[in-house]
N, C-alpha and C. Protein backbone atom coordinates (compact mmCIF):
# COMPACT_ATOMS: atom_id res chain seq x y z
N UNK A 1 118.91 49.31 -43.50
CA UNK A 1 119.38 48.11 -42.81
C UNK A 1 118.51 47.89 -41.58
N UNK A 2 117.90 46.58 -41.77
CA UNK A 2 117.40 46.22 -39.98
C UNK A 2 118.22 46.05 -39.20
N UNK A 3 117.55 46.19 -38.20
CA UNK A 3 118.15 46.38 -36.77
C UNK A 3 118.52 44.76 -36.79
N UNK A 4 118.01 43.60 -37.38
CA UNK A 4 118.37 42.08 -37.32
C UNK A 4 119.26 42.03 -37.99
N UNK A 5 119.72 43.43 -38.99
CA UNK A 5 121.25 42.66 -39.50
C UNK A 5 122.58 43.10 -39.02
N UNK A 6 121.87 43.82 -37.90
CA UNK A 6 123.46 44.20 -36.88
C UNK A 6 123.83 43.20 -36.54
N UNK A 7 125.32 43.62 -36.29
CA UNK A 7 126.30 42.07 -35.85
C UNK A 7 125.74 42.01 -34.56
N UNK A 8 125.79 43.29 -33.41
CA UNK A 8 125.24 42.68 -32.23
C UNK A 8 123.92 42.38 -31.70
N UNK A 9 123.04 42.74 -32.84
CA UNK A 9 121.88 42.20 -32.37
C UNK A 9 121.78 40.36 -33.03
N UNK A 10 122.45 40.23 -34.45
CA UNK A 10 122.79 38.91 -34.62
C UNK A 10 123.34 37.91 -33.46
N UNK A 11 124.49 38.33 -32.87
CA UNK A 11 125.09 37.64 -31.37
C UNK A 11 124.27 37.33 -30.76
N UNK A 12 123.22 38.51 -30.39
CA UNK A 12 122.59 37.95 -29.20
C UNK A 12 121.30 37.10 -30.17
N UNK A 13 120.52 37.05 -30.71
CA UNK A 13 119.67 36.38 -31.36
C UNK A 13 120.30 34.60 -31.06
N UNK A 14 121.83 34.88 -31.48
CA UNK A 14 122.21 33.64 -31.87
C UNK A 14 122.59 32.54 -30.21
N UNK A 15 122.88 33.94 -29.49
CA UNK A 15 122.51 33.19 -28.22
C UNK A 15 121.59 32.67 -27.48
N UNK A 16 120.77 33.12 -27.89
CA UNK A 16 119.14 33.09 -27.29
C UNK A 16 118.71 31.69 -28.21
N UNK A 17 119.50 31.64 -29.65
CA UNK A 17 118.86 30.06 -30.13
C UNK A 17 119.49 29.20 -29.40
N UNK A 18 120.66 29.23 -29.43
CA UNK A 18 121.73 28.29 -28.60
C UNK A 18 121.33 27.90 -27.30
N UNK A 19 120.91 28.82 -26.49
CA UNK A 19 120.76 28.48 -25.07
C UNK A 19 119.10 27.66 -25.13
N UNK A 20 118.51 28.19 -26.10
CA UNK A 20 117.47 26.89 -26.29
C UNK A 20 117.66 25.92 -27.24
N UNK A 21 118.75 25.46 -27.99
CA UNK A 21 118.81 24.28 -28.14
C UNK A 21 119.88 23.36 -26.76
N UNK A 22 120.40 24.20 -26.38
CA UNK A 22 121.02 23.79 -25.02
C UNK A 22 119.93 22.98 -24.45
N UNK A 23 119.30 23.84 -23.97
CA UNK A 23 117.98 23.47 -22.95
C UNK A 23 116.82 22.51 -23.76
N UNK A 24 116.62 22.23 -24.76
CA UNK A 24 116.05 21.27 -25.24
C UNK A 24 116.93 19.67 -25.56
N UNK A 25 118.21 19.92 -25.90
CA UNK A 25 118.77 19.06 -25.57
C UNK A 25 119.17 18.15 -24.25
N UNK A 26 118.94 19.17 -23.22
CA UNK A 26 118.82 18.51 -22.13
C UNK A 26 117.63 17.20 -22.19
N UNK A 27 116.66 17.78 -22.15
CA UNK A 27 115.51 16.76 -22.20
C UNK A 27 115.49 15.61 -22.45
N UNK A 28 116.30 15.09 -23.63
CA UNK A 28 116.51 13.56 -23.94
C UNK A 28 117.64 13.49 -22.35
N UNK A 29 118.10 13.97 -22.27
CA UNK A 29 119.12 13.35 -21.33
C UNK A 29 118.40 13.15 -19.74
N UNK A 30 117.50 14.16 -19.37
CA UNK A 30 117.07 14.23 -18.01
C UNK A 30 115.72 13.41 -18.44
N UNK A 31 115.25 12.84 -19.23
CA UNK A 31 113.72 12.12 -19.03
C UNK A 31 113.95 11.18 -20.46
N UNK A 32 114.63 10.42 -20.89
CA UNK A 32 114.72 9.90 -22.10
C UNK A 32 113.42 8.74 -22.72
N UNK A 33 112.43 8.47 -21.34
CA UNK A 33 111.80 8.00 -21.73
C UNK A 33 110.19 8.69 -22.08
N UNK A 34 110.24 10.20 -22.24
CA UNK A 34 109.72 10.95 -22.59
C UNK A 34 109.14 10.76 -24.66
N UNK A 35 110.88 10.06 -25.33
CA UNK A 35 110.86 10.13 -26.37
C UNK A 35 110.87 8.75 -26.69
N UNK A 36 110.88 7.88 -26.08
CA UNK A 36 110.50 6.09 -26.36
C UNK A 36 109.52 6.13 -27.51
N UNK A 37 109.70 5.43 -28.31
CA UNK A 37 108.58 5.64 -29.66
C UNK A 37 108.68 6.52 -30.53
N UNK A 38 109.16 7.77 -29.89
CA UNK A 38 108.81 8.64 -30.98
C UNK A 38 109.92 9.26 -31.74
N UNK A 39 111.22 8.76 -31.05
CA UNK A 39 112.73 9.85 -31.49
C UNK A 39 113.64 9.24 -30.65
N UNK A 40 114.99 8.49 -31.59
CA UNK A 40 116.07 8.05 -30.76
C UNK A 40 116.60 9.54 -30.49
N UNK A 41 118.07 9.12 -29.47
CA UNK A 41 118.87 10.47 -29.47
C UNK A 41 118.71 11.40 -30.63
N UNK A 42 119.76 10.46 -31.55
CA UNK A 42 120.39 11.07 -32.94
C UNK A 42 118.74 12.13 -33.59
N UNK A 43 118.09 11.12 -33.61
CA UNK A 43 117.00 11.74 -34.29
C UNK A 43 116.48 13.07 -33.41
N UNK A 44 116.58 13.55 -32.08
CA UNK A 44 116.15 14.47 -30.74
C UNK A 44 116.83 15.51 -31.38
N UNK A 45 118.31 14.99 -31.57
CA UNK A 45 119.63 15.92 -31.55
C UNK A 45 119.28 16.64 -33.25
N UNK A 46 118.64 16.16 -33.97
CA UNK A 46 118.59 16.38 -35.69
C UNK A 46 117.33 17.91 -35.42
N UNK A 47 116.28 16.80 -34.73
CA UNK A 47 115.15 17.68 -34.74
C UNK A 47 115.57 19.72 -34.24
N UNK A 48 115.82 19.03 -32.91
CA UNK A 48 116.76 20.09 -32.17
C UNK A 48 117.61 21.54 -33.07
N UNK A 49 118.28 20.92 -33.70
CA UNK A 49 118.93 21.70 -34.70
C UNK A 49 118.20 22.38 -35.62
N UNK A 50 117.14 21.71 -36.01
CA UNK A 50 116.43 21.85 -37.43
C UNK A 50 115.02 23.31 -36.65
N UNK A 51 114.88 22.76 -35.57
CA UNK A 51 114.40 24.06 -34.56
C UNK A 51 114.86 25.29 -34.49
N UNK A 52 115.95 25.06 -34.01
CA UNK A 52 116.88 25.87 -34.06
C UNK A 52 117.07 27.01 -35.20
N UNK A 53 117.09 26.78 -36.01
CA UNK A 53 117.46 27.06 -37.50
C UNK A 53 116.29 27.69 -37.53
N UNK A 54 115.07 27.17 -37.31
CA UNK A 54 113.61 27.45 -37.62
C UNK A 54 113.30 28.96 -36.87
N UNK A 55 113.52 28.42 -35.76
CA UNK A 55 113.49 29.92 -34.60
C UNK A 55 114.42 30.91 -34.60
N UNK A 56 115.59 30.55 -35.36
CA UNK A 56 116.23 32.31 -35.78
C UNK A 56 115.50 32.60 -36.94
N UNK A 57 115.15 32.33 -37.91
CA UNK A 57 114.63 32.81 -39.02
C UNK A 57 113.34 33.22 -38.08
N UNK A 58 112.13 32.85 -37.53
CA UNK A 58 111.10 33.33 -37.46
C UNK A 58 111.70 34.66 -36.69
N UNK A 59 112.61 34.47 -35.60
CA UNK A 59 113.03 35.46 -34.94
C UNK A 59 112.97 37.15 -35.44
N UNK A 60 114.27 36.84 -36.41
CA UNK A 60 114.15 37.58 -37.01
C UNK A 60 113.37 38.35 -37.98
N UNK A 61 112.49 37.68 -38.66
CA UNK A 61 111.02 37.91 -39.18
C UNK A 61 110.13 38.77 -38.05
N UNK A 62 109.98 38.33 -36.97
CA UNK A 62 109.37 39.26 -36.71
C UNK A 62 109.83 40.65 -35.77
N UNK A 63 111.05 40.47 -35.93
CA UNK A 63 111.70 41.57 -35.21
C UNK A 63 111.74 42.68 -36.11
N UNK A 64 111.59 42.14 -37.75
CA UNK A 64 111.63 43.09 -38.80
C UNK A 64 110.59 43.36 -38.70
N UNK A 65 109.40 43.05 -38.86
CA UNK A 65 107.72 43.35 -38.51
C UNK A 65 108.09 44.74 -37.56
N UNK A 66 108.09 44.41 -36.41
CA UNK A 66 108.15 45.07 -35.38
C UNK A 66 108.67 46.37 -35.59
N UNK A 67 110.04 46.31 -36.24
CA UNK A 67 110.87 47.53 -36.29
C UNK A 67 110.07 48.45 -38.00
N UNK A 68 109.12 47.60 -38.70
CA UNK A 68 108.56 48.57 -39.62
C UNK A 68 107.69 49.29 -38.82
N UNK A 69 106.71 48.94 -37.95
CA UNK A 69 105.51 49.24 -37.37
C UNK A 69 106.12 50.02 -36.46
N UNK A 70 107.46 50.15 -35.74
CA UNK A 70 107.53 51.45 -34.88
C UNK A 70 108.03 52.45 -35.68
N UNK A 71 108.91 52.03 -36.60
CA UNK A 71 109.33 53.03 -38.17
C UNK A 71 107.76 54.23 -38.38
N UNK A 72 106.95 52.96 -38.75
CA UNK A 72 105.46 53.51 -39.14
C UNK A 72 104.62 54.36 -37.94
N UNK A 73 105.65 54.86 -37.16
CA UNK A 73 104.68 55.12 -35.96
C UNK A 73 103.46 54.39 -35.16
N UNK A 74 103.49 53.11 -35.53
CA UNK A 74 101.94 52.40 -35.07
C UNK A 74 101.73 52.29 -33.50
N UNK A 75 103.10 52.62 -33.13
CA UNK A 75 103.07 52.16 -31.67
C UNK A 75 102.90 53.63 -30.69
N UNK A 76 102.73 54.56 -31.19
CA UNK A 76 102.68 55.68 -30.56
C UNK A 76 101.31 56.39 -30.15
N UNK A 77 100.46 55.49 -30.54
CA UNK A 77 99.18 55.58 -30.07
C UNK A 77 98.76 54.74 -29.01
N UNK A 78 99.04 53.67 -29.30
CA UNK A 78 98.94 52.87 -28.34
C UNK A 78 99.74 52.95 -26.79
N UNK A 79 100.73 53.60 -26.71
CA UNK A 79 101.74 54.13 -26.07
C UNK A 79 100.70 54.86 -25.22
N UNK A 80 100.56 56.51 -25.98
CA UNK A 80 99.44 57.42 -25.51
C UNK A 80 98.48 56.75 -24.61
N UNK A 81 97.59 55.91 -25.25
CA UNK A 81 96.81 55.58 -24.71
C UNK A 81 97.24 54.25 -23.22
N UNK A 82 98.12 53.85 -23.34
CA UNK A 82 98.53 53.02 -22.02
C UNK A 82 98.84 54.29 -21.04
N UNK A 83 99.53 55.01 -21.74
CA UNK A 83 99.98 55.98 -20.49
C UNK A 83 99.21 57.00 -19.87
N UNK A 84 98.41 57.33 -20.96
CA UNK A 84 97.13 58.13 -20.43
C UNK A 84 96.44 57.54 -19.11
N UNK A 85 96.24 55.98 -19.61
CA UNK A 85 95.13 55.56 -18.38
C UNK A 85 95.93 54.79 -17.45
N UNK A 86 97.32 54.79 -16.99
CA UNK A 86 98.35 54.44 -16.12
C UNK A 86 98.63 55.35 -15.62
N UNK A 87 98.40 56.82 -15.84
CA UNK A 87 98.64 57.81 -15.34
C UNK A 87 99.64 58.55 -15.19
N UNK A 88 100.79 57.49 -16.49
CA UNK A 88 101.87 58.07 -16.50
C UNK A 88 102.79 59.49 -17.51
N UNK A 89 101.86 59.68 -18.34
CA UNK A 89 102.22 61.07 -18.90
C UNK A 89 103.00 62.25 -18.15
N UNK A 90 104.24 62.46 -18.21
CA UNK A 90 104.63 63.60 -17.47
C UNK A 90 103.98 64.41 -17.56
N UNK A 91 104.59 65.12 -16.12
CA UNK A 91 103.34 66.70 -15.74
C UNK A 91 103.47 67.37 -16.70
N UNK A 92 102.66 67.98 -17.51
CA UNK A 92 102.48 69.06 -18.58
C UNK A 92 102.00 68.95 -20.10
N UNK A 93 102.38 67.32 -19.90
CA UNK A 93 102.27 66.93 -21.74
C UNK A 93 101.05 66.44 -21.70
N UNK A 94 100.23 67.37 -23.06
CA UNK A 94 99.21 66.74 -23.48
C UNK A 94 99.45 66.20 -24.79
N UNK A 95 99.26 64.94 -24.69
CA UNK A 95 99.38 64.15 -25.64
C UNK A 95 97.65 64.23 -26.22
């Protein structure tokens, strides 16, 4: 099971779309002549949604990426090597 099909990592995903279709919906309202020509409300409010929808799926796509490649160890070199030259390796470990 991915970590994207926990219920609480679902919640929060689903908040993080919400609060940006929140915040994109604002936009028709605070500058409406931003979309003159190109998108009544209704049509802002359609797009909006259809975003929405768009950006949890990619979301989650690549959160699954992510969680194979630390599965796969890929990130533990790279790790090493940030911390090596940050200087942050605790005293004793040779990595």
């Amino acid at each position: 099971m991915s970590v994207v099909d926990m219920v609480d990592m679902e919640n929060q995903l689903g908040e993080l779309v919400d609060a940006f279709e929140e915040r994109m919906l604002l936009l028709f309202e605070e500058d409406p002549g931003l979309f003159k020509g190109r998108s009544t409300e209704t049509e802002w409010k359609c797009q909006v949604k259809n975003a929405g929808l768009d950006l949890i799926e990619q979301l989650g796509t690549t959160i699954e990426k992510v969680e194979v490649r630390l599965h796969n160890g890929e990130y533990l070199d790279e790790l090493r090597t940030w911390q090596k030259e940050a200087g942050c390796l605790p005293e004793g470990e040779a990595w």
